[in-house]
N, C-alpha and C. Protein backbone atom coordinates (compact mmCIF):
# COMPACT_ATOMS: atom_id res chain seq x y z
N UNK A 1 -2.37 -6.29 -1.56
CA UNK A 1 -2.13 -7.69 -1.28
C UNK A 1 -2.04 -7.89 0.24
N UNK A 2 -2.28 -9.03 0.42
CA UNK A 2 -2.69 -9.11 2.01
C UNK A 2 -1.36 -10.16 2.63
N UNK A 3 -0.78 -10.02 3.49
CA UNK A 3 0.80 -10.27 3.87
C UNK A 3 0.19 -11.48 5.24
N UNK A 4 0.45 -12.66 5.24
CA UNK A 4 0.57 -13.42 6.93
C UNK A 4 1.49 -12.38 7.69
N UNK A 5 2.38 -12.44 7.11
CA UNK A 5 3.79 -12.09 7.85
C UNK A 5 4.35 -11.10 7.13
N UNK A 6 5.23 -10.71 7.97
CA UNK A 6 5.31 -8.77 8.20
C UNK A 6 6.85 -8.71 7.00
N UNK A 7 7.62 -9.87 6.94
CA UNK A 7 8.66 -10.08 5.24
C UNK A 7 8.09 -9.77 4.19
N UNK A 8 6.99 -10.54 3.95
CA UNK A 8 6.72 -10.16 2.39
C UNK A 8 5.97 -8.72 2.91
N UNK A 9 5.39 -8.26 3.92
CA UNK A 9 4.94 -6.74 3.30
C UNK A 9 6.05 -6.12 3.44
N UNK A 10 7.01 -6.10 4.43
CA UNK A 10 7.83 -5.14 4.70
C UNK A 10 8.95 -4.76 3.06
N UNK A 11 9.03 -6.14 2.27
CA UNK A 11 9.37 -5.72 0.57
C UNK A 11 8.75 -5.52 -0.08
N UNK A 12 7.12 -5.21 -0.10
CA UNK A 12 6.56 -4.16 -0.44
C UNK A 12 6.09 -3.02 -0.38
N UNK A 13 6.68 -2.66 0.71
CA UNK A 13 6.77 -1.20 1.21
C UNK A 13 8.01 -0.21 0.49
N UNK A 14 7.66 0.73 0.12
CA UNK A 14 8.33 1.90 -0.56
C UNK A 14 9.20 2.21 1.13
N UNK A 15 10.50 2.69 0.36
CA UNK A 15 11.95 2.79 1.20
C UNK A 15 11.29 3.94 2.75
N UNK A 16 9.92 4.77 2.40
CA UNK A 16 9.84 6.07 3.35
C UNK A 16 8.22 6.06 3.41
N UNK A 17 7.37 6.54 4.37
CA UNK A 17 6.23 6.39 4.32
C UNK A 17 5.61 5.71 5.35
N UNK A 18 4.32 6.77 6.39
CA UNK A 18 3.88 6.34 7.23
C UNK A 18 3.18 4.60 6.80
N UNK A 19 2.91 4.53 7.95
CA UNK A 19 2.04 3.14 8.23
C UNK A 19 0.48 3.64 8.48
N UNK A 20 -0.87 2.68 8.39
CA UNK A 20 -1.57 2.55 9.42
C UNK A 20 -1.96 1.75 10.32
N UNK A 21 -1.87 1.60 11.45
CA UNK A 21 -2.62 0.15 12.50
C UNK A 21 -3.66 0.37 13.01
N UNK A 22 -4.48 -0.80 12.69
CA UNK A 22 -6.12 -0.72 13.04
C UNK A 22 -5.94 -1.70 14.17
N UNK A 23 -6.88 -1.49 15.31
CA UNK A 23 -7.62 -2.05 15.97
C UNK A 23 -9.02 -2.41 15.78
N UNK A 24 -9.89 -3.81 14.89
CA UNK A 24 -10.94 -3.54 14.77
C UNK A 24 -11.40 -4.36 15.86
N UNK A 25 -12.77 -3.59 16.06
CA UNK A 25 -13.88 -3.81 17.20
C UNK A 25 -15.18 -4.32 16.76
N UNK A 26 -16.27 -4.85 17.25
CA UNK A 26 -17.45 -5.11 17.05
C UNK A 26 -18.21 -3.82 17.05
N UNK A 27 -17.88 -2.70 17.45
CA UNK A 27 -18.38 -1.36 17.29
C UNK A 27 -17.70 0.05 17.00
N UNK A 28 -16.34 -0.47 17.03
CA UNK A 28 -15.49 0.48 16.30
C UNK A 28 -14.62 0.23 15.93
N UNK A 29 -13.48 1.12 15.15
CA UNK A 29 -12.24 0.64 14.84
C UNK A 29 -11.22 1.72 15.67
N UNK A 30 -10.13 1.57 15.86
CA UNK A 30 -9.01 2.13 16.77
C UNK A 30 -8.11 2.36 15.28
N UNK A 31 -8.06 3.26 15.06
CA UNK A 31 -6.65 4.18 14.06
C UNK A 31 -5.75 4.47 14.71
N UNK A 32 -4.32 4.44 14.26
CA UNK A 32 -3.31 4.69 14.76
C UNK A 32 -2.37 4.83 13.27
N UNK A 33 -1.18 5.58 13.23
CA UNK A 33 -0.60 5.83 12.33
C UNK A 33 0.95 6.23 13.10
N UNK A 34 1.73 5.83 12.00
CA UNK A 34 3.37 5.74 12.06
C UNK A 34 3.83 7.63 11.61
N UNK A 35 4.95 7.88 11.36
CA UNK A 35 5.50 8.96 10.93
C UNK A 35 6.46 8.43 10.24
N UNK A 36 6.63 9.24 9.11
CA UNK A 36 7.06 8.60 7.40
C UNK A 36 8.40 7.86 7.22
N UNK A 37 9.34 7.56 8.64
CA UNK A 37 10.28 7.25 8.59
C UNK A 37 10.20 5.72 9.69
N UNK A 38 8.67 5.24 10.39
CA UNK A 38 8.19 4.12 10.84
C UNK A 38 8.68 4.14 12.07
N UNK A 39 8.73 4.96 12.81
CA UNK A 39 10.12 4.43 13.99
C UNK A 39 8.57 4.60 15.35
N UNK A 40 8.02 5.74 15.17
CA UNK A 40 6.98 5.99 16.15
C UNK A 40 5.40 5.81 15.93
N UNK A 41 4.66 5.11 16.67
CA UNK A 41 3.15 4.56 16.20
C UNK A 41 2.28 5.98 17.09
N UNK A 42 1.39 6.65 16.63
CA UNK A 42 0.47 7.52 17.42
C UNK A 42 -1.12 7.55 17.20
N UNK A 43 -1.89 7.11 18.42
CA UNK A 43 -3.12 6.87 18.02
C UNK A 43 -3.66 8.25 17.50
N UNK A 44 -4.65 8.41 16.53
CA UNK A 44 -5.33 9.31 15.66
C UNK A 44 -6.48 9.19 16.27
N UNK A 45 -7.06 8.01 16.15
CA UNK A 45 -9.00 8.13 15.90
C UNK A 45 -9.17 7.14 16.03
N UNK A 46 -10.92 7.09 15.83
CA UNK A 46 -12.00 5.95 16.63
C UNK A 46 -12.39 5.97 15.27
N UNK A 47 -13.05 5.16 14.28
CA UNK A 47 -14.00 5.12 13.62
C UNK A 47 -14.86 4.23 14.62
N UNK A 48 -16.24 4.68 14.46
CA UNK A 48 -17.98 4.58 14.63
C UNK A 48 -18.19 3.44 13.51
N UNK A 49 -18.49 2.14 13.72
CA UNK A 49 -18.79 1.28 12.43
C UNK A 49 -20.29 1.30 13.09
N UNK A 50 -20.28 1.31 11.18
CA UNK A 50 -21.91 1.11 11.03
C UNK A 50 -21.83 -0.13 9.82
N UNK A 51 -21.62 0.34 8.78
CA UNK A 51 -21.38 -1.18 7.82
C UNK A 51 -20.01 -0.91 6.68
N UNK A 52 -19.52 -1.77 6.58
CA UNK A 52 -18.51 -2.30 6.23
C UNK A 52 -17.97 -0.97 4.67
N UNK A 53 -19.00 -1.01 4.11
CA UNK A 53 -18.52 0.44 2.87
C UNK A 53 -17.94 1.55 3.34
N UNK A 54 -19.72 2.12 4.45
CA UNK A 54 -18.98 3.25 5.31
C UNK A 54 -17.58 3.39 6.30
N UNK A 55 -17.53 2.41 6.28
CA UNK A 55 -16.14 1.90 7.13
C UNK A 55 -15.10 2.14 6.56
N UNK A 56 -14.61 1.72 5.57
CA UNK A 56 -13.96 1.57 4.62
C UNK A 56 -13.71 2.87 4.01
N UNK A 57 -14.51 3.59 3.59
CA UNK A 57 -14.79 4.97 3.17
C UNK A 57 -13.94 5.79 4.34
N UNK A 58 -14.45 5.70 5.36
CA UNK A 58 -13.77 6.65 6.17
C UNK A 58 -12.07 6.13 6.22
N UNK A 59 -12.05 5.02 6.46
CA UNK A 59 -10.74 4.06 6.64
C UNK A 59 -9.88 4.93 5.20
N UNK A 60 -9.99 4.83 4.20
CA UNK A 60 -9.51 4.88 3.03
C UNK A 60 -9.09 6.64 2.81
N UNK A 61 -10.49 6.99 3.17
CA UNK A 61 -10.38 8.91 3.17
C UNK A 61 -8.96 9.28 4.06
N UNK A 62 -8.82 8.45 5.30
CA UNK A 62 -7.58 8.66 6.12
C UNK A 62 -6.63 8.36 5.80
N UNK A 63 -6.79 7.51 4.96
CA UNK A 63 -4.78 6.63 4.03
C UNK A 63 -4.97 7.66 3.06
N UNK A 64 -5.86 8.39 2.49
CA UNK A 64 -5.25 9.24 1.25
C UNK A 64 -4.65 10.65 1.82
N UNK A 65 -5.18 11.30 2.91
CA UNK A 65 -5.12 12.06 3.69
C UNK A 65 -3.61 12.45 3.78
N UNK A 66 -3.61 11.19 4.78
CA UNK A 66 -1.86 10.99 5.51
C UNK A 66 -0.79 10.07 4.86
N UNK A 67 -1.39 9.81 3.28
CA UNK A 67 -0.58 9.82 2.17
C UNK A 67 0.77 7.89 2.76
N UNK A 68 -0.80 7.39 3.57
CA UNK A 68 0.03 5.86 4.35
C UNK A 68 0.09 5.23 2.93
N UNK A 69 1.39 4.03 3.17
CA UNK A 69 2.00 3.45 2.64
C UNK A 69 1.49 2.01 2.63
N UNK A 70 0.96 1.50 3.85
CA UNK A 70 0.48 0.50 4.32
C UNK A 70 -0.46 0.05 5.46
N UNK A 71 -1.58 -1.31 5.93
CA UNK A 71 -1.74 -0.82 6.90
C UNK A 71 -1.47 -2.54 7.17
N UNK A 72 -1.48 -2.45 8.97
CA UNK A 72 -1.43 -3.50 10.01
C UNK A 72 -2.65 -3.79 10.45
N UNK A 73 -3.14 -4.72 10.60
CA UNK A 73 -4.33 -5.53 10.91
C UNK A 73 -4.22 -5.66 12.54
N UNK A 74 -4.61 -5.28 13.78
CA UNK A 74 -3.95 -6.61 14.89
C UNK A 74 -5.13 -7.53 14.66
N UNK A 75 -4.27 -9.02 14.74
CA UNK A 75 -5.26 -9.94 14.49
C UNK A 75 -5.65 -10.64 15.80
N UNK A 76 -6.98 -10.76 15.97
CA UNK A 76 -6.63 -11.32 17.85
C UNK A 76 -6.84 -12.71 17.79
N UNK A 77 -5.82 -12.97 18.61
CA UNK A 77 -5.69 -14.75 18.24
C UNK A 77 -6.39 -14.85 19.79
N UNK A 78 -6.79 -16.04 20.23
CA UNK A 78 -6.47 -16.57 21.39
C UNK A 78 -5.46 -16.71 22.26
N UNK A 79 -4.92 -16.85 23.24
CA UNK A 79 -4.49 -17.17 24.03
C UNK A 79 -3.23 -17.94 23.66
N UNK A 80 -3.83 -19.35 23.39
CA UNK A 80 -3.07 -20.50 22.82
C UNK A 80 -2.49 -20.27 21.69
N UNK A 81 -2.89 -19.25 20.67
CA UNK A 81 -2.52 -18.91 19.11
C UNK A 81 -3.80 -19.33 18.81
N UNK A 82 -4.88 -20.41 18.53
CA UNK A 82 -5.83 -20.74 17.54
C UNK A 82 -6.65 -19.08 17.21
N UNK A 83 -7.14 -19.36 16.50
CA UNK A 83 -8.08 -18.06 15.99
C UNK A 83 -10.04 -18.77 16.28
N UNK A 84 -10.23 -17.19 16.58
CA UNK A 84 -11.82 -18.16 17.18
C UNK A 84 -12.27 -16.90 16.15
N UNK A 85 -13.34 -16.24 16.25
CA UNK A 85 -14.82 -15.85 15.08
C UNK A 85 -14.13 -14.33 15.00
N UNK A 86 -13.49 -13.68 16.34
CA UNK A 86 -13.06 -12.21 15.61
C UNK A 86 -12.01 -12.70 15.22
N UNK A 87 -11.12 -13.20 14.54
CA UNK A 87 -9.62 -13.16 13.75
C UNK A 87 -10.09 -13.35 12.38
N UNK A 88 -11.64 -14.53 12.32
CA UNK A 88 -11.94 -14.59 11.00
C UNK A 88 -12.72 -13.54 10.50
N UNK A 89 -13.07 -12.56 11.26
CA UNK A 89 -14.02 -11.37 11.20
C UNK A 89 -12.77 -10.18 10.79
N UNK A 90 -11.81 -10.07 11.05
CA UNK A 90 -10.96 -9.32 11.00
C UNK A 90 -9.88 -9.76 9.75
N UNK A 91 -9.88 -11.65 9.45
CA UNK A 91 -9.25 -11.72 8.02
C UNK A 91 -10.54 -11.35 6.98
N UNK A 92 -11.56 -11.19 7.11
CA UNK A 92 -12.82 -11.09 6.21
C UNK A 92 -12.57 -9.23 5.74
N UNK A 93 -12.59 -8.82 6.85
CA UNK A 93 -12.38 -7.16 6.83
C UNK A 93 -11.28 -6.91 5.94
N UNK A 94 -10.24 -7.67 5.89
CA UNK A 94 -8.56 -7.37 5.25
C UNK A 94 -8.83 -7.80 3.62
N UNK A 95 -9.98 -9.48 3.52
CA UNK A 95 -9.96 -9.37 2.32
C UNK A 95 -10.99 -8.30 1.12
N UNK A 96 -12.02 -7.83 1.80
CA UNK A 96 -12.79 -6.84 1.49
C UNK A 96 -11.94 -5.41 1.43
N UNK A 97 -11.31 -5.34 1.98
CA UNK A 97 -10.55 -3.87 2.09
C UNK A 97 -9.22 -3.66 1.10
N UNK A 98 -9.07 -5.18 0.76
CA UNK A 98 -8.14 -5.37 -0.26
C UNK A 98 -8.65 -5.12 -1.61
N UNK A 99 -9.67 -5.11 -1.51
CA UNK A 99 -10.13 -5.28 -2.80
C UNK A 99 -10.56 -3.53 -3.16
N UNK A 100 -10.27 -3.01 -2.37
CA UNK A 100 -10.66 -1.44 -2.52
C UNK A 100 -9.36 -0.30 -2.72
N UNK A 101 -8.47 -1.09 -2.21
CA UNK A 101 -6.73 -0.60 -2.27
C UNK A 101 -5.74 -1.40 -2.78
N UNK A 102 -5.09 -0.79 -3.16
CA UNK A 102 -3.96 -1.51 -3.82
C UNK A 102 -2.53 -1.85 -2.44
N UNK A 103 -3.00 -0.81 -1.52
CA UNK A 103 -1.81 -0.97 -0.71
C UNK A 103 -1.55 -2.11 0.21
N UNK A 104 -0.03 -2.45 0.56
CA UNK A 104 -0.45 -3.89 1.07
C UNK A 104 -1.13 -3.67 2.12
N UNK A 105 -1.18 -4.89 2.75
CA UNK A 105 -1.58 -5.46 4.24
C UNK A 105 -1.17 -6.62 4.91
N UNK A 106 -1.38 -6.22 6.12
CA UNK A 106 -0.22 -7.84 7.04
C UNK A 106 -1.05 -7.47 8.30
N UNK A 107 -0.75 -8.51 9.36
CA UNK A 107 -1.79 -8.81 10.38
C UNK A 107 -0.21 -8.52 11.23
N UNK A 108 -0.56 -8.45 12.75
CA UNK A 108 0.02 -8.23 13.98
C UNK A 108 -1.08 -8.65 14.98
N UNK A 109 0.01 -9.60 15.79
CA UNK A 109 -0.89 -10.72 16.99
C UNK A 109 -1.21 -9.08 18.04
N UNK A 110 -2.30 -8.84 18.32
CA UNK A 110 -2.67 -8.09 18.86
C UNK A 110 -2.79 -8.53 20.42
N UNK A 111 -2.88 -10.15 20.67
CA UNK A 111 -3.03 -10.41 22.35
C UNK A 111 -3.48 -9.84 22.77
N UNK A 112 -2.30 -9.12 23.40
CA UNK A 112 -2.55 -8.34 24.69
C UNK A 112 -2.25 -6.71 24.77
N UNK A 113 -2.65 -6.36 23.22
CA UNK A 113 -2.55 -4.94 23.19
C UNK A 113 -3.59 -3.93 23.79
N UNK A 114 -4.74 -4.34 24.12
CA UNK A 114 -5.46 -4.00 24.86
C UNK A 114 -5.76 -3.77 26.35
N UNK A 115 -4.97 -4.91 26.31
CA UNK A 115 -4.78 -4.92 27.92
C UNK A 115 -3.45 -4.16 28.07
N UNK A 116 -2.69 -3.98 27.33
CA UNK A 116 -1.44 -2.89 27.09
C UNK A 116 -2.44 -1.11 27.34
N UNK A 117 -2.79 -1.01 26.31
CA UNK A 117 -3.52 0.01 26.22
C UNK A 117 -3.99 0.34 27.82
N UNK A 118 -4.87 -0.38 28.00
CA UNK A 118 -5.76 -0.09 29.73
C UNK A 118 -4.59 -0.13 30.25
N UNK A 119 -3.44 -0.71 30.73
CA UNK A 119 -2.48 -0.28 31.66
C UNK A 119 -2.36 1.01 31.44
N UNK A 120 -1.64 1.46 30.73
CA UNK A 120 -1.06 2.62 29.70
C UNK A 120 -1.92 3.88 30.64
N UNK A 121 -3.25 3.71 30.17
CA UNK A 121 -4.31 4.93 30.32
C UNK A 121 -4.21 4.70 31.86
N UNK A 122 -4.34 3.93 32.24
CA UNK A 122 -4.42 3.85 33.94
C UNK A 122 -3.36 4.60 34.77
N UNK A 123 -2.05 4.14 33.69
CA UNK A 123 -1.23 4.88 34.95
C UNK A 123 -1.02 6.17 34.45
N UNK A 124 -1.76 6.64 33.30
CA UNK A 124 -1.94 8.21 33.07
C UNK A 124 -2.45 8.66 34.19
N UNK A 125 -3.31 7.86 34.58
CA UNK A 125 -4.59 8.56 35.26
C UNK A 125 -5.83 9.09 34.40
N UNK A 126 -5.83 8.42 33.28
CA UNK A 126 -7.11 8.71 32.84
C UNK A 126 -8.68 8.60 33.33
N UNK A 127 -9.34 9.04 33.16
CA UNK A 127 -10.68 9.16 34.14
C UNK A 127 -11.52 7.45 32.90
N UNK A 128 -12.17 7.00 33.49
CA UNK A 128 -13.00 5.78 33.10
C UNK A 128 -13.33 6.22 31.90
N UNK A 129 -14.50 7.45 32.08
CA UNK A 129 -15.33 7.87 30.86
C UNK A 129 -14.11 8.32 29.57
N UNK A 130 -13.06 8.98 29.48
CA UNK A 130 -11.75 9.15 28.77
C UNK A 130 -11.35 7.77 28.10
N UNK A 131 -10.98 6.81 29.14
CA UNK A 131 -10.41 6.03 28.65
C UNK A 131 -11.43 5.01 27.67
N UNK A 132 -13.05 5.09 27.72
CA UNK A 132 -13.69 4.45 26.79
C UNK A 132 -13.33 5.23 26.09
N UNK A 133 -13.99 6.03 25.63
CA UNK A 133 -13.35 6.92 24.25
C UNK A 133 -11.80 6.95 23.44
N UNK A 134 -10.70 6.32 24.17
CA UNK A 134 -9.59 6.46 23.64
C UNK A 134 -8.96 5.41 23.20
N UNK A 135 -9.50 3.80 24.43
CA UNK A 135 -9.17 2.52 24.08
C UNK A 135 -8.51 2.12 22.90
N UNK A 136 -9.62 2.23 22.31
CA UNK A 136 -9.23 1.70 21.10
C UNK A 136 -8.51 2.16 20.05
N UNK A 137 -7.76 3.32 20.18
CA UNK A 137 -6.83 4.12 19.31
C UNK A 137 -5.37 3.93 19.74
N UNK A 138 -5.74 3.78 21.30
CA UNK A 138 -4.28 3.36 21.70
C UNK A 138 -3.98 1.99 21.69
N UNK A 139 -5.35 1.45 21.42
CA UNK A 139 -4.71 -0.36 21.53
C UNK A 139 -3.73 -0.12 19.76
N UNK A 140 -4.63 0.56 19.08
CA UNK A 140 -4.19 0.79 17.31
C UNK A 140 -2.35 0.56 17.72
N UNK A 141 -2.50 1.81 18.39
CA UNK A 141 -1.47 2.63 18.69
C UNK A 141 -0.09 1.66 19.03
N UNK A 142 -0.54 0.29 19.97
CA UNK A 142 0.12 -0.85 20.53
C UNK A 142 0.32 -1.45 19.48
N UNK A 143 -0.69 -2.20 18.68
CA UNK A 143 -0.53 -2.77 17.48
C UNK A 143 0.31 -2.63 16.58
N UNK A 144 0.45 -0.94 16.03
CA UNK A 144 1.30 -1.08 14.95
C UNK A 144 2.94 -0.15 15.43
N UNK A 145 2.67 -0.08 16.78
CA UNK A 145 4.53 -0.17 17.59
C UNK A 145 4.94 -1.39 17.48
N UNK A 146 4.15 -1.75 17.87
CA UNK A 146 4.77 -3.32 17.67
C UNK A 146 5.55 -4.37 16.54
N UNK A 147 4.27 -3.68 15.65
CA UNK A 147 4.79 -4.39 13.68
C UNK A 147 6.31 -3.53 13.75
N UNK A 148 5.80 -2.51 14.01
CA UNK A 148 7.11 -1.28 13.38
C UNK A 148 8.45 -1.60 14.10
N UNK A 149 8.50 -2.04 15.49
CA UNK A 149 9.69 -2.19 15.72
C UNK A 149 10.36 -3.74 15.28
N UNK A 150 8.95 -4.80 14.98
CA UNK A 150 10.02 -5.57 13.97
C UNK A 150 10.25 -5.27 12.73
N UNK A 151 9.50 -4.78 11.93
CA UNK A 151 9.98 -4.15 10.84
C UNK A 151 11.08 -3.54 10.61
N UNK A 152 11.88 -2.97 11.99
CA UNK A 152 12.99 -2.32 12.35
C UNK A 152 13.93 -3.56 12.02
N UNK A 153 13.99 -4.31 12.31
CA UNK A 153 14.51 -5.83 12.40
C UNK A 153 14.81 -6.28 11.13
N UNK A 154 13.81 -6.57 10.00
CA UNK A 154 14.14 -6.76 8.94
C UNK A 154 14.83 -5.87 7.95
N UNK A 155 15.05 -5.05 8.23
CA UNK A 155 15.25 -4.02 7.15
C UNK A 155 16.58 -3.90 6.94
């Protein structure tokens, strides 16, 4: 079932059990995953999209894997809040992906997790060519710290 807001998933979440947070992209997706007690988000992986099954396939092979409980969407709004063509590209992805899992799902305003991310790697000192390759796991990575520490909140 697919959650607006992070209440109704967070009472459908079982008491223990990682998370996953996606970052999706026009050419990839950013994985990131919790540890079974939710407190810490750590980027994993890049999925390579090619079309939406294979996507999914790999997406799904990784929730059975690491035995996740749930996943986080970041949804990228605008600026202002309105939603422009990726938020509806990214609720389209949530309702297709729903239909392949039973586990819930809920969205997280992603903003400025990206631009979180590129700080992040910068003041690593990550080299340019590094930080394409990693972007998007750590934006994941921003995304579902974020759900998780309000989730901390409700509970």
């Amino acid at each position: 079932m697919i959650h607006e807001d992070l209440a109704p998933f967070h009472a459908e979440l079982p008491a223990f059990g990682a998370l996953a947070g996606l970052d999706l992209g026009t050419k990839t997706i950013g994985v990131a995953i919790s540890d079974n007690m939710r407190q810490v988000a750590s980027p994993l992986t890049v999925i390579r999209r090619k079309k939406f099954t294979l996507d999914a396939a790999e997406l799904l092979k990784i929730v059975a894997e690491r035995d996740i409980a749930g996943i986080v969407l970041g949804l990228p709004r605008n600026m202002d809040g309105s939603e422009g063509p990726r938020a509806q590209s990214t609720r389209a992805f949530a309702r297709n992906l729903s239909g392949l899992t039973q586990l819930p799902i809920s969205y997280w305003d992603e903003r400025l997790s990206t631009v979180a991310a590129e700080r992040a790697l910068l003041e690593a000192d990550t080299s340019r060519r590094k930080r394409a390759e990693v972007i998007d796991q750590v934006a994941a990575g921003y995304i579902l710290q974020g759900a998780l520490d309000r989730l901390r909140h409700l509970g």
